[in-house]
Protein backbone atom coordinates (compact mmCIF):
# COMPACT_ATOMS: atom_id res chain seq x y z
CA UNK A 1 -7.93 -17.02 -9.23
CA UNK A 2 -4.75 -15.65 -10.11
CA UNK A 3 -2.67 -13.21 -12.25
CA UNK A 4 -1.71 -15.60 -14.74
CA UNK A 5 -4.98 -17.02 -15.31
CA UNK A 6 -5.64 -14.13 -17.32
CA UNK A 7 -9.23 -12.53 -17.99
CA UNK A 8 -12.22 -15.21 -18.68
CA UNK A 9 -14.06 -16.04 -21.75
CA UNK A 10 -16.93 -14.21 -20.17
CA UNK A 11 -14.78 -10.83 -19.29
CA UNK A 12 -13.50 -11.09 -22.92
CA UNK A 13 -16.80 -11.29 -24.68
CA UNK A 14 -18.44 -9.09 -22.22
CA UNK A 15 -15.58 -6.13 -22.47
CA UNK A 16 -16.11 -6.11 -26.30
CA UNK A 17 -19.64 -5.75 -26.09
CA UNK A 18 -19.58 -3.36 -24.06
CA UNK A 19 -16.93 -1.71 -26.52
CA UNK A 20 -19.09 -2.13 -29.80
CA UNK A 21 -22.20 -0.82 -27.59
CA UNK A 22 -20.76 2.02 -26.98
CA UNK A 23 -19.06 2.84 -29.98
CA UNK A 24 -21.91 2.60 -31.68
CA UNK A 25 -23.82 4.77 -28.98
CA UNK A 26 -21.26 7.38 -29.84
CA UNK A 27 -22.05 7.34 -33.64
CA UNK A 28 -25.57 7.78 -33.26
CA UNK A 29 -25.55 10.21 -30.62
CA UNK A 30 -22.34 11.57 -29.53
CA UNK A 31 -23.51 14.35 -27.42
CA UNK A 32 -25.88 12.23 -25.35
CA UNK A 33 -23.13 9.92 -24.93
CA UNK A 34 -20.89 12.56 -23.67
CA UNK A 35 -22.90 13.56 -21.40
CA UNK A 36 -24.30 10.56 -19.75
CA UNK A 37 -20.67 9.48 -19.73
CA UNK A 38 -19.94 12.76 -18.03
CA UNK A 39 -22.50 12.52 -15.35
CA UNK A 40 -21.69 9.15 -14.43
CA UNK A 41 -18.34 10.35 -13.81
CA UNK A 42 -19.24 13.09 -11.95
CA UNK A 43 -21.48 10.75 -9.37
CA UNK A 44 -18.07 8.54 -9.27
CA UNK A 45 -15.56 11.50 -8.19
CA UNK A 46 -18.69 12.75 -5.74
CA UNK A 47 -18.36 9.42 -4.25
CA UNK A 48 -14.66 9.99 -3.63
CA UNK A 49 -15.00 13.80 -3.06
CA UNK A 50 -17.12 12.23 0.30
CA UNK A 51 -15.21 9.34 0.82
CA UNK A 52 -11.99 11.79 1.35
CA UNK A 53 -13.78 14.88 3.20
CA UNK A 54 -14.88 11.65 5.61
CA UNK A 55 -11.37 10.20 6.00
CA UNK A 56 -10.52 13.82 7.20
CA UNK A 57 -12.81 14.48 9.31
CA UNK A 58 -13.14 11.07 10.97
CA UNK A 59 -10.74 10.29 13.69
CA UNK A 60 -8.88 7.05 13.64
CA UNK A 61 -10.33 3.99 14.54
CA UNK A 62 -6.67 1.62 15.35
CA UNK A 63 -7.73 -1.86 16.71
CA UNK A 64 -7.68 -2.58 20.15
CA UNK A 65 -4.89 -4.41 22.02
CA UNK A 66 -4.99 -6.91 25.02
CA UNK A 67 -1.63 -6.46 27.02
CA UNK A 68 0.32 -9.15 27.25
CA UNK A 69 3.32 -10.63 29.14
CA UNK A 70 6.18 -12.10 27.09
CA UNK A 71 5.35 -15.25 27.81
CA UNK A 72 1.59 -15.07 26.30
CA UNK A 73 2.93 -13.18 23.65
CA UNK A 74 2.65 -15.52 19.81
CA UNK A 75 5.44 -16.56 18.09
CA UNK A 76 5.94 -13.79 14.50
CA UNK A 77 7.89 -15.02 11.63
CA UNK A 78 9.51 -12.04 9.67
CA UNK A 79 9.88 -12.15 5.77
CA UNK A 80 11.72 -9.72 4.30
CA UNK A 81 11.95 -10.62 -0.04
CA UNK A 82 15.73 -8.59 -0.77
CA UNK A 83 17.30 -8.29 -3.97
CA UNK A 84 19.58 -6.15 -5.28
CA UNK A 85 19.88 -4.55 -1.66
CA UNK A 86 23.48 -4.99 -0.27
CA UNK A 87 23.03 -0.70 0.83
CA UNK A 88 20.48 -1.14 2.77
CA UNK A 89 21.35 -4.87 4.13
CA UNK A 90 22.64 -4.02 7.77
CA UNK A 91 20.44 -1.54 8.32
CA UNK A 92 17.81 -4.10 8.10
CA UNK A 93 20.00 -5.88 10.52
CA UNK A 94 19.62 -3.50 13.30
CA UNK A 95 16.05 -2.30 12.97
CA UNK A 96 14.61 -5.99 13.15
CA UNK A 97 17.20 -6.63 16.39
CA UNK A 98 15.21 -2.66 17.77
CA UNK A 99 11.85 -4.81 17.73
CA UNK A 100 10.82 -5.24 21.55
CA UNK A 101 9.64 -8.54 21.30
CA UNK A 102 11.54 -11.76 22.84
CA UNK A 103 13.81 -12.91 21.01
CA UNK A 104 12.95 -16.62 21.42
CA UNK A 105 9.49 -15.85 19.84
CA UNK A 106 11.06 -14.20 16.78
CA UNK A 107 11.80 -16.20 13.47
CA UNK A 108 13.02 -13.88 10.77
CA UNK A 109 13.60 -15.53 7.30
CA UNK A 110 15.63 -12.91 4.99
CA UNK A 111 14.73 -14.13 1.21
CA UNK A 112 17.26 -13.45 -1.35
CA UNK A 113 17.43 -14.59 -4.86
CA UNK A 114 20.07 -17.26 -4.75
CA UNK A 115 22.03 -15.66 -7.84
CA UNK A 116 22.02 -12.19 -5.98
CA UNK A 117 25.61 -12.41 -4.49
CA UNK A 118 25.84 -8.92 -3.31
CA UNK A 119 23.04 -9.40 -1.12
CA UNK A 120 24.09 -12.31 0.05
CA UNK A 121 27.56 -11.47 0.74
CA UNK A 122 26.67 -8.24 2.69
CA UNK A 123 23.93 -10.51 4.78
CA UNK A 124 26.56 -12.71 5.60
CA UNK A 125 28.86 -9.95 6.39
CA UNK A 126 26.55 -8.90 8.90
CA UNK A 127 26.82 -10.32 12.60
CA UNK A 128 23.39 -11.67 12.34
CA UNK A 129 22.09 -13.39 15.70
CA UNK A 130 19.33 -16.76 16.43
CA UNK A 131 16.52 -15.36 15.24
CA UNK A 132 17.83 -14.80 11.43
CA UNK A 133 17.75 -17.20 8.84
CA UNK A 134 18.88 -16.62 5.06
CA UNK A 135 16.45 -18.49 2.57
CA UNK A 136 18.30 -18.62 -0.55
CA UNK A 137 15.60 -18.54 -3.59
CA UNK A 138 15.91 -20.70 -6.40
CA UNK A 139 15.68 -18.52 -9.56
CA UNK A 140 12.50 -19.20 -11.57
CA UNK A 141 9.70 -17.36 -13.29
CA UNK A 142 8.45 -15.12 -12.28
CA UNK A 143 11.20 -13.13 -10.62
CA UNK A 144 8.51 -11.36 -8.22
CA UNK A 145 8.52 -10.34 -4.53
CA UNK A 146 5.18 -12.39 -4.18
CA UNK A 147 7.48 -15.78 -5.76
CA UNK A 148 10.01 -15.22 -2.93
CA UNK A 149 7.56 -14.54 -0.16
CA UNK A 150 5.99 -17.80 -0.95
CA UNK A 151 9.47 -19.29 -1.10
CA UNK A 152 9.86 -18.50 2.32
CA UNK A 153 6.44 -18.97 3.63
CA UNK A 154 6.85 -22.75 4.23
CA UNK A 155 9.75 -22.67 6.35
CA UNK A 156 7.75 -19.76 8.85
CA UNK A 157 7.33 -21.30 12.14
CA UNK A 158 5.34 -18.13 13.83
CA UNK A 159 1.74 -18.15 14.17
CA UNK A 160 1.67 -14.67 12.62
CA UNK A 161 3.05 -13.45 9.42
CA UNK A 162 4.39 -10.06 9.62
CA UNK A 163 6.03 -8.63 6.10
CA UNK A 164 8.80 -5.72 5.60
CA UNK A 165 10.93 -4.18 2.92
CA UNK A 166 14.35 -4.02 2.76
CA UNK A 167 14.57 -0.21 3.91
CA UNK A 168 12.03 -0.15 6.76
CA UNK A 169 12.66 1.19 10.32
CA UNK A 170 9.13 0.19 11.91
CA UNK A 171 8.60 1.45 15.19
CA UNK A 172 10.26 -1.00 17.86
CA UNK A 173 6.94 -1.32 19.52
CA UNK A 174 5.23 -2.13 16.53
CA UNK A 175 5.26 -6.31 16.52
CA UNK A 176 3.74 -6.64 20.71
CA UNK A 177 0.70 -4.13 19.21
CA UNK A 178 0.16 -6.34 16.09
CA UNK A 179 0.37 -9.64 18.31
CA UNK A 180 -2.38 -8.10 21.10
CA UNK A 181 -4.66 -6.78 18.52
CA UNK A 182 -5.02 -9.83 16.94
CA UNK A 183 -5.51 -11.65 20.54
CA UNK A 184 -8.00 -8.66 21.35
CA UNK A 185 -9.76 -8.64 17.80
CA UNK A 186 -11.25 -12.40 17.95
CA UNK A 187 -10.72 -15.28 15.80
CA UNK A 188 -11.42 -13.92 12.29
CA UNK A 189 -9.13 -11.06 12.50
CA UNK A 190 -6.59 -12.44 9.24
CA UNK A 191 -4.20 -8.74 8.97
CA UNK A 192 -3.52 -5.71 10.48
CA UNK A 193 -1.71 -3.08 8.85
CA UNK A 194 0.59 -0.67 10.23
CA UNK A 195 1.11 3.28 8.67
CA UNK A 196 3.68 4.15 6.79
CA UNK A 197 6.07 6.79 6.80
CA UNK A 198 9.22 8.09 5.66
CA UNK A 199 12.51 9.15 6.52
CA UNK A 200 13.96 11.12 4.19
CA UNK A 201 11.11 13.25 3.68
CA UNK A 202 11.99 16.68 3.67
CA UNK A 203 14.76 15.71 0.91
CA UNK A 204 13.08 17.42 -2.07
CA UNK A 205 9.55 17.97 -3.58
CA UNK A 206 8.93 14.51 -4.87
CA UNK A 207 9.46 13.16 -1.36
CA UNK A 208 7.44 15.61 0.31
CA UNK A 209 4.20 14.75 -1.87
CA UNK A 210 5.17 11.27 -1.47
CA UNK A 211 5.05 11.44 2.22
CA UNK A 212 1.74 13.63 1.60
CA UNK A 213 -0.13 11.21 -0.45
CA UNK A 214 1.26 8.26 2.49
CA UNK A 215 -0.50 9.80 5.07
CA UNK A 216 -3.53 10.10 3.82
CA UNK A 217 -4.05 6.58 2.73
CA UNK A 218 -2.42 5.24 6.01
CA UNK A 219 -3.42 7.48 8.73
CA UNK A 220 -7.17 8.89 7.11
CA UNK A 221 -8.33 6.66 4.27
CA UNK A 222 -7.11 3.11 5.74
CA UNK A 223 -8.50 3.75 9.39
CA UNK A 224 -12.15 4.96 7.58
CA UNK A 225 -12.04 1.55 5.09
CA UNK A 226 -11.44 -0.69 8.69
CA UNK A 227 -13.82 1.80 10.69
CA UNK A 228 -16.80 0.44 7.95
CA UNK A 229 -15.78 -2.99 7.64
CA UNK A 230 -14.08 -2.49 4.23
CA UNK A 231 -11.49 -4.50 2.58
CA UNK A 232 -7.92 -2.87 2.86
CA UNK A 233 -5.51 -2.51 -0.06
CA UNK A 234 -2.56 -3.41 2.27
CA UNK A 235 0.63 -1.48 1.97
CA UNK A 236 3.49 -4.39 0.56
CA UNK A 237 5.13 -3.70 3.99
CA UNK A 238 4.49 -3.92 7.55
CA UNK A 239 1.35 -5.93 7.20
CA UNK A 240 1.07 -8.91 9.67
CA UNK A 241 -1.17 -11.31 8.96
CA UNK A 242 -2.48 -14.90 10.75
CA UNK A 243 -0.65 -17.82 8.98
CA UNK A 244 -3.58 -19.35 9.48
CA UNK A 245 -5.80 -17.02 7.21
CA UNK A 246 -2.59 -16.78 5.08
CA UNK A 247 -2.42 -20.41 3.99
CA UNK A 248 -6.15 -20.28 3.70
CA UNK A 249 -6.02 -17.64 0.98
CA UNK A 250 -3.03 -19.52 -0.97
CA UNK A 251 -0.33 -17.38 -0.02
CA UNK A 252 0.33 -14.54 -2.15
CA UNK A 253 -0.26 -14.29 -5.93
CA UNK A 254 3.01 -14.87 -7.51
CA UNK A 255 2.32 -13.42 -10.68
CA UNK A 256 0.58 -10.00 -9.34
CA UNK A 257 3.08 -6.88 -8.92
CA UNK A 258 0.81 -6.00 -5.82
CA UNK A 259 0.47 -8.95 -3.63
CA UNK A 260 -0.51 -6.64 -1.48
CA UNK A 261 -3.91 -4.95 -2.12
CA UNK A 262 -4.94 -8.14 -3.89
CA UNK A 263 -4.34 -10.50 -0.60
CA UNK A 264 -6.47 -7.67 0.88
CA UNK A 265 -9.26 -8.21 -0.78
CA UNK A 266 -8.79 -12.24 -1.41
CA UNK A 267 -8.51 -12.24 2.83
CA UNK A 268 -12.20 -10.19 2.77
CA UNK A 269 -13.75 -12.50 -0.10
CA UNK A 270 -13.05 -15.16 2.02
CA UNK A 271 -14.86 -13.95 4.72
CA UNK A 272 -11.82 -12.61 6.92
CA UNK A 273 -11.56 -9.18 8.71
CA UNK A 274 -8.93 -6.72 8.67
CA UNK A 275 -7.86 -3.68 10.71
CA UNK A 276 -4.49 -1.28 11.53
CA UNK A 277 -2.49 -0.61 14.02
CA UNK A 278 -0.80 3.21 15.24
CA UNK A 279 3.43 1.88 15.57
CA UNK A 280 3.75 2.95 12.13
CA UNK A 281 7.44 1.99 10.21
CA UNK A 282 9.61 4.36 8.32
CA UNK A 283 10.60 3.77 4.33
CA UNK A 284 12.75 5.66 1.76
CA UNK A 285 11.05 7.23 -0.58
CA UNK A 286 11.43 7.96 -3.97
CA UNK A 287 13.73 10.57 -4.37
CA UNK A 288 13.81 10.73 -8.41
CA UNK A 289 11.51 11.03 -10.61
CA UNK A 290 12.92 7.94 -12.99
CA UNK A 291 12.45 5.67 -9.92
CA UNK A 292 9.28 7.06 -9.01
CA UNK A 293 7.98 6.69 -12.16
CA UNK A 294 9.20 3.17 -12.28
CA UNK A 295 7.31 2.32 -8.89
CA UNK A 296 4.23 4.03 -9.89
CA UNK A 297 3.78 2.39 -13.01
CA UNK A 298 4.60 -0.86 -11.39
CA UNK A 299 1.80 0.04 -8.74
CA UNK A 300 -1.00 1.19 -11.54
CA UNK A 301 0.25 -1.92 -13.51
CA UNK A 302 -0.71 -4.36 -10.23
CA UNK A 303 -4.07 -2.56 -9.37
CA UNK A 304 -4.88 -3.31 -12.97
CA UNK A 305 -4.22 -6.89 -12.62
CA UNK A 306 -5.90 -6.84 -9.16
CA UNK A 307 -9.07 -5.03 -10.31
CA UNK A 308 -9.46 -7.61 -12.89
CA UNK A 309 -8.65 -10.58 -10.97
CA UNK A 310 -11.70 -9.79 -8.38
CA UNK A 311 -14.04 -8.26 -10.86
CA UNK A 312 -14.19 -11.89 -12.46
CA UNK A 313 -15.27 -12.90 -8.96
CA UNK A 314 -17.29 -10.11 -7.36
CA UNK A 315 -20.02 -12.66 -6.49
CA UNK A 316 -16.80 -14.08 -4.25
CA UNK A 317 -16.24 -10.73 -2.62
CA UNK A 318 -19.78 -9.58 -1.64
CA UNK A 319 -20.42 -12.83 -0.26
CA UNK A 320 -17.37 -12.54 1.90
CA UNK A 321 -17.31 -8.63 2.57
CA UNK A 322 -20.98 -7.70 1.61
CA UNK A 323 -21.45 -4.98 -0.38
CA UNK A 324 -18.97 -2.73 0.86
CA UNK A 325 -16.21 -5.24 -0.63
CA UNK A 326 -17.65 -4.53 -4.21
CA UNK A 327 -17.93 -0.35 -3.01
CA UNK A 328 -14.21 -0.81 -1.79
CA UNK A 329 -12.59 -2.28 -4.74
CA UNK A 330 -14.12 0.78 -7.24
CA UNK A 331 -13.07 3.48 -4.70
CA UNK A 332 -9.58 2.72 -3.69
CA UNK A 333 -8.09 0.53 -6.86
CA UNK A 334 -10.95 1.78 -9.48
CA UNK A 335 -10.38 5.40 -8.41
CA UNK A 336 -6.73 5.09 -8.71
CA UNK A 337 -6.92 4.14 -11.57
CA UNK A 338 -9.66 6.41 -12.97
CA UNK A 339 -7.38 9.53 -11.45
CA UNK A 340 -4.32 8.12 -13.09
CA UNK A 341 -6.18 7.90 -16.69
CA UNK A 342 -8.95 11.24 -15.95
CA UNK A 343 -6.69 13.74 -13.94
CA UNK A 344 -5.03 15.30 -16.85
CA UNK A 345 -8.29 14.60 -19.52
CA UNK A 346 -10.22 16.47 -17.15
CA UNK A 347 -7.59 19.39 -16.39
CA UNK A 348 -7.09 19.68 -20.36
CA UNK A 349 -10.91 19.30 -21.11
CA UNK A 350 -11.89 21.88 -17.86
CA UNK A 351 -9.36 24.42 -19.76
CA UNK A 352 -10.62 24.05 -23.36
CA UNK A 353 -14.57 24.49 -22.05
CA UNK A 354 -13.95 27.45 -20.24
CA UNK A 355 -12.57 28.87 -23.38
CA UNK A 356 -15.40 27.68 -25.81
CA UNK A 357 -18.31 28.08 -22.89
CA UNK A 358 -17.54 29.34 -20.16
CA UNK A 359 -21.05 29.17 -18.40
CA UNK A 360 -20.77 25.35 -19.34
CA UNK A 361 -17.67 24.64 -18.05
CA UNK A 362 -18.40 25.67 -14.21
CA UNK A 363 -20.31 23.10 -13.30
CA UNK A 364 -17.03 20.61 -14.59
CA UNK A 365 -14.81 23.50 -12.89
CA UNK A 366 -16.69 23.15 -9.35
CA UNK A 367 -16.61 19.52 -9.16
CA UNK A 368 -12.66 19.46 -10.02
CA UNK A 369 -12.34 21.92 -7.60
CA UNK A 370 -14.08 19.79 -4.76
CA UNK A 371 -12.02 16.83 -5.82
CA UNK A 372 -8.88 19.11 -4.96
CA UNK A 373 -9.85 20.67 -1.78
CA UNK A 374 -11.27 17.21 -0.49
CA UNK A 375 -7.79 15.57 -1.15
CA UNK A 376 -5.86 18.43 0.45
CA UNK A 377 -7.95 18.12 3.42
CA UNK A 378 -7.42 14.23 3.81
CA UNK A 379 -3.54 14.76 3.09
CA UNK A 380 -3.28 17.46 5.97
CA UNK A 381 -5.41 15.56 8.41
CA UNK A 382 -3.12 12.51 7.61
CA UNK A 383 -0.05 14.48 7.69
CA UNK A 384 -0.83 15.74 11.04
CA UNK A 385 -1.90 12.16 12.30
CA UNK A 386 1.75 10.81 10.75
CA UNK A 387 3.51 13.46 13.11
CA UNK A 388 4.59 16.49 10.92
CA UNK A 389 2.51 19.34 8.82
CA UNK A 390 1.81 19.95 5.69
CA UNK A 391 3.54 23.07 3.79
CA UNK A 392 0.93 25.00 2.22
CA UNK A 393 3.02 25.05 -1.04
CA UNK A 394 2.93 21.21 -1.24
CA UNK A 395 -0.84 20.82 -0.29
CA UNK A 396 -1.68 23.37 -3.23
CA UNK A 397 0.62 21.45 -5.74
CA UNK A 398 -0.39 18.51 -5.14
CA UNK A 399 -2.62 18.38 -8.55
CA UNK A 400 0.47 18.98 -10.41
CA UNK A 401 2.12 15.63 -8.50
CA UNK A 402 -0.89 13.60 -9.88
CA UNK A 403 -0.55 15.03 -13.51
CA UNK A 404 2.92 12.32 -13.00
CA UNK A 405 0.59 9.57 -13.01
CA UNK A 406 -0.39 10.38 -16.49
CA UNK A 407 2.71 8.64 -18.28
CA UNK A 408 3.11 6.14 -15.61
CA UNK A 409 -0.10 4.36 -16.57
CA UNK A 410 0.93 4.70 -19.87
CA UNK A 411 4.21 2.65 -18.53
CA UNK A 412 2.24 0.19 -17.24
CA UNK A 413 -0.67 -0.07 -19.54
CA UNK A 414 2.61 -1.36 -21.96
CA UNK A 415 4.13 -3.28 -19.79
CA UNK A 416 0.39 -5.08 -18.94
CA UNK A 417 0.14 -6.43 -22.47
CA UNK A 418 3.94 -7.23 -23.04
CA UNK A 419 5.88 -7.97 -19.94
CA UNK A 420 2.89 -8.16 -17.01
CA UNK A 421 4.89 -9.62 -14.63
CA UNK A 422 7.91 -7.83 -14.74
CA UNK A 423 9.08 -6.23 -11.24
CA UNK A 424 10.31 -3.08 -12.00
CA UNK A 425 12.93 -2.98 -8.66
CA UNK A 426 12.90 0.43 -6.50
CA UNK A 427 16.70 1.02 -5.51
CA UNK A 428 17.34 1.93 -1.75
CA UNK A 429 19.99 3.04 -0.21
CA UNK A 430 20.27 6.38 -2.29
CA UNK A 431 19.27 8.88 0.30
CA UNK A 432 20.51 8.85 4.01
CA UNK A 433 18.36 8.59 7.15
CA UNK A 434 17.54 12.49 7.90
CA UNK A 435 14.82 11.58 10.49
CA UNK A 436 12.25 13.40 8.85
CA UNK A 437 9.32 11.25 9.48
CA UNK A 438 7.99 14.19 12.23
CA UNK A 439 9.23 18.21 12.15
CA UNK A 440 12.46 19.08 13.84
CA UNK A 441 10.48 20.09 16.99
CA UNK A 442 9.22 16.65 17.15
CA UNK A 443 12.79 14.77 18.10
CA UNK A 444 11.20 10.91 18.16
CA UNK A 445 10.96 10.04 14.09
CA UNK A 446 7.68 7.86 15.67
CA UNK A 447 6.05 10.18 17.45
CA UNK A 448 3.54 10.77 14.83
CA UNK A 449 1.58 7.40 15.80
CA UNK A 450 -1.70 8.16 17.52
CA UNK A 451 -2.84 6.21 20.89
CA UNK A 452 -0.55 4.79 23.65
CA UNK A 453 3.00 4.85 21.10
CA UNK A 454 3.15 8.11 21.35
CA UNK A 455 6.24 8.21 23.91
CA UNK A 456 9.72 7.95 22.66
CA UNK A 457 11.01 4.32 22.59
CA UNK A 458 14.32 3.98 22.40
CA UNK A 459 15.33 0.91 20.25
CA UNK A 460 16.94 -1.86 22.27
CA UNK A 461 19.52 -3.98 19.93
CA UNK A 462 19.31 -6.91 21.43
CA UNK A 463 16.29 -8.48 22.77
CA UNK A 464 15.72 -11.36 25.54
CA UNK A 465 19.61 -12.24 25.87
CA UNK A 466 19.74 -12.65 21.64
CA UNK A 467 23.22 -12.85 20.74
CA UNK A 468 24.12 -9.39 19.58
């Protein structure tokens, strides 16, 4: 099942009953509806209110390694999908020729849209050594990251798969831990997923909650969903993933704006496990709010399309991933979504209660409250796992971040019914590397990775007698 399949005959039908039920529901008895629609929110957000104070509370559970030499060590093809990305094009370069791993077992395919000459010219511009390879991609529909990444699949010669962005510094050690976990984690191990980070985070309030809301899905929330067996939403970067399990699951969906969290949960329907890794890699993030916007919309737009996609086949997904699959899939895309559509409802409707009846509204007023304090917590905890702490000032705005989402999903609820698979492109380049992944008094922009990465590596630019 894919993107462009579209919903079934069965969703259809059964979406519109469900529609006329409860619109008629409503006109017969609107306050019974309200409330029973009320309560069953309530026990949804309590589910995520605990999910969250666990993530926080719960230290991380990163897969085990088996040390290897060199010589044991599996080859890793590197895709990186670039377009529009001649800033950022040698600094790719150098980060992928930091990675400690040899150089002979190191196949890095760079995949540019073939009418993208700016890329292309600063690529070639660049003194690019062995293990790089341009991959020219023929323009067709759709013009997606997923498209290209398939592209350059079949030329990948490395028994693992391992994904970046155009921007990303990951940690030079980060490659030998994904290649002994998945030699330490057994056979059925398809992905593991490293934490993300960012660089330029101290640049301005948008980045700092950006960097906030990072660490708690990739150092709190994404350890607890592998610690239970859960499917991951991966991160569209820094996953690495068994070209074995890969080609099993078709590759990535083409037509879905995140590949990502739906190759996830297509690894787990098909009975695959996933886990993460500490060597986390740095990104740029959003610095404005027009770009953010257009990223977050693109995001709520994909989880959309993935939500759909595997609700259509949930018998798939807890017969690969039991029942914590289907659990997984409401509480990590479903509650994105729900927070994206509910946040500001609920802030508006919390308001306007407490003003008509008060001794009605607290119950509403408690629950929103736990739903903050829970999120702070996981945010902190993750902030302190990622290597720097939280301002108080950003932990206690962070509600007024999420009211943001608000007309993103409107951008993307839009864009779902007229241009689905349009890729709205996050530019890079536009703020400079200020190292401020960790605080000041933390030097090593890594050293926010728990376990045995802690040390300072320094990045080598040439590995194994590569051509530099």
């Amino acid at each position: 099942m894919c993107v462009a399949t579209g919903a079934s005959g069965a969703q259809i039908a059964l979406s519109l009953g469900i529609s006329v039920y409860i619109a008629g529901l409503i006109w017969l008895a609107p306050v019974t509806v309200a409330v029973a629609l009320a309560t069953l929110g309530a026990v949804f957000f309590t589910a995520v209110i605990i999910l969250r104070t666990a993530a926080a509370l719960t230290p991380p559970a990163w897969a085990p390694r088996r040390r290897l030499k060199d010589a044991e060590l599996p080859g890793i093809t590197v895709i990186v999908a670039l377009y529009r990305e001649e800033r950022v094009a040698a600094g790719l370069v150098r980060a992928i020729q930091a990675l400690n791993y040899p150089a002979n077992k190191l196949d890095v395919k760079l995949a540019v849209e073939a009418d993208d000459a700016g890329t292309l010219a600063a690529l070639r511009a660049t003194l690019l050594d062995a293990r790089f390879e341009i991959v020219p991609v023929p323009p067709s529909s759709p013009r997606t990251k997923p498209k290209a990444l398939n592209y350059a699949l079949r030329f990948a010669r490395g028994e693992i798969v391992s994904i970046y962005d155009a921007e990303d510094r990951p940690h030079p050690d980060q490659l030998r831990v994904a290649a002994e976990a998945f030699v330490a984690g057994g056979a059925r191990l398809a992905c593991v997923q490293a934490p993300l980070n960012w660089y330029n985070r101290r640049r301005n309030w948008l980045t700092r909650q950006f960097a906030l809301e990072y660490a708690a899905n990739f150092n709190a929330l994404l350890p607890l969903y592998a610690r239970m067996g859960w499917p991951l939403p991966l991160g569209g970067t820094s996953n690495h993933v068994r070209l074995s399990a890969l080609k099993a699951a078709g590759g990535w969906d083409a037509y879905n704006v995140t590949e990502d969290a739906d190759l996830g949960f297509r690894l787990a329907a098909l009975g695959w496990r996933l886990a993460v890794i500490a060597p986390p890699t740095l990104e740029e993030a959003p610095a404005r709010l027009p770009g953010w916007l257009g990223q977050r919309s693109r995001w709520l737009k994909g989880y959309m399309q993935t939500w759909g996609v595997h609700m259509r086949t949930l018998g798939c997904l807890r017969h690969g991933a039991g029942a914590g699959g289907v659990v997984s899939l409401q509480l990590t895309l479903g509650a994105a979504l729900a927070s994206a559509a509910l946040h500001a409802l609920s802030v508006a409707g919390c308001a306007i209660l407490m003003m008509l009846n008060p001794a009605a509204a607290w119950p509403a007023l408690i629950l929103l409250a736990a739903g903050y304090a829970s999120a702070m917590a996981c945010a902190a905890a993750g902030a302190r796992r990622a290597g720097f702490r939280a301002r108080a000032g950003d932990l206690f705005s962070m509600p007024a971040y999420w009211l943001l989402q608000t007309p993103a999903l409107g951008k993307a609820l839009r864009e779902l019914f007229l241009d689905p698979y349009f890729w709205d492109k996050t530019e890079h380049g536009l703020c400079p590397e200020d190292g401020a992944g960790p605080d000041a008094s933390r030097p090593d922009p890594y050293a926010g990775a728990d376990g045995d990465v802690r040390r300072a590596v320094r990045p080598r630019l040439a590995n194994d007698g590569a051509r530099a």
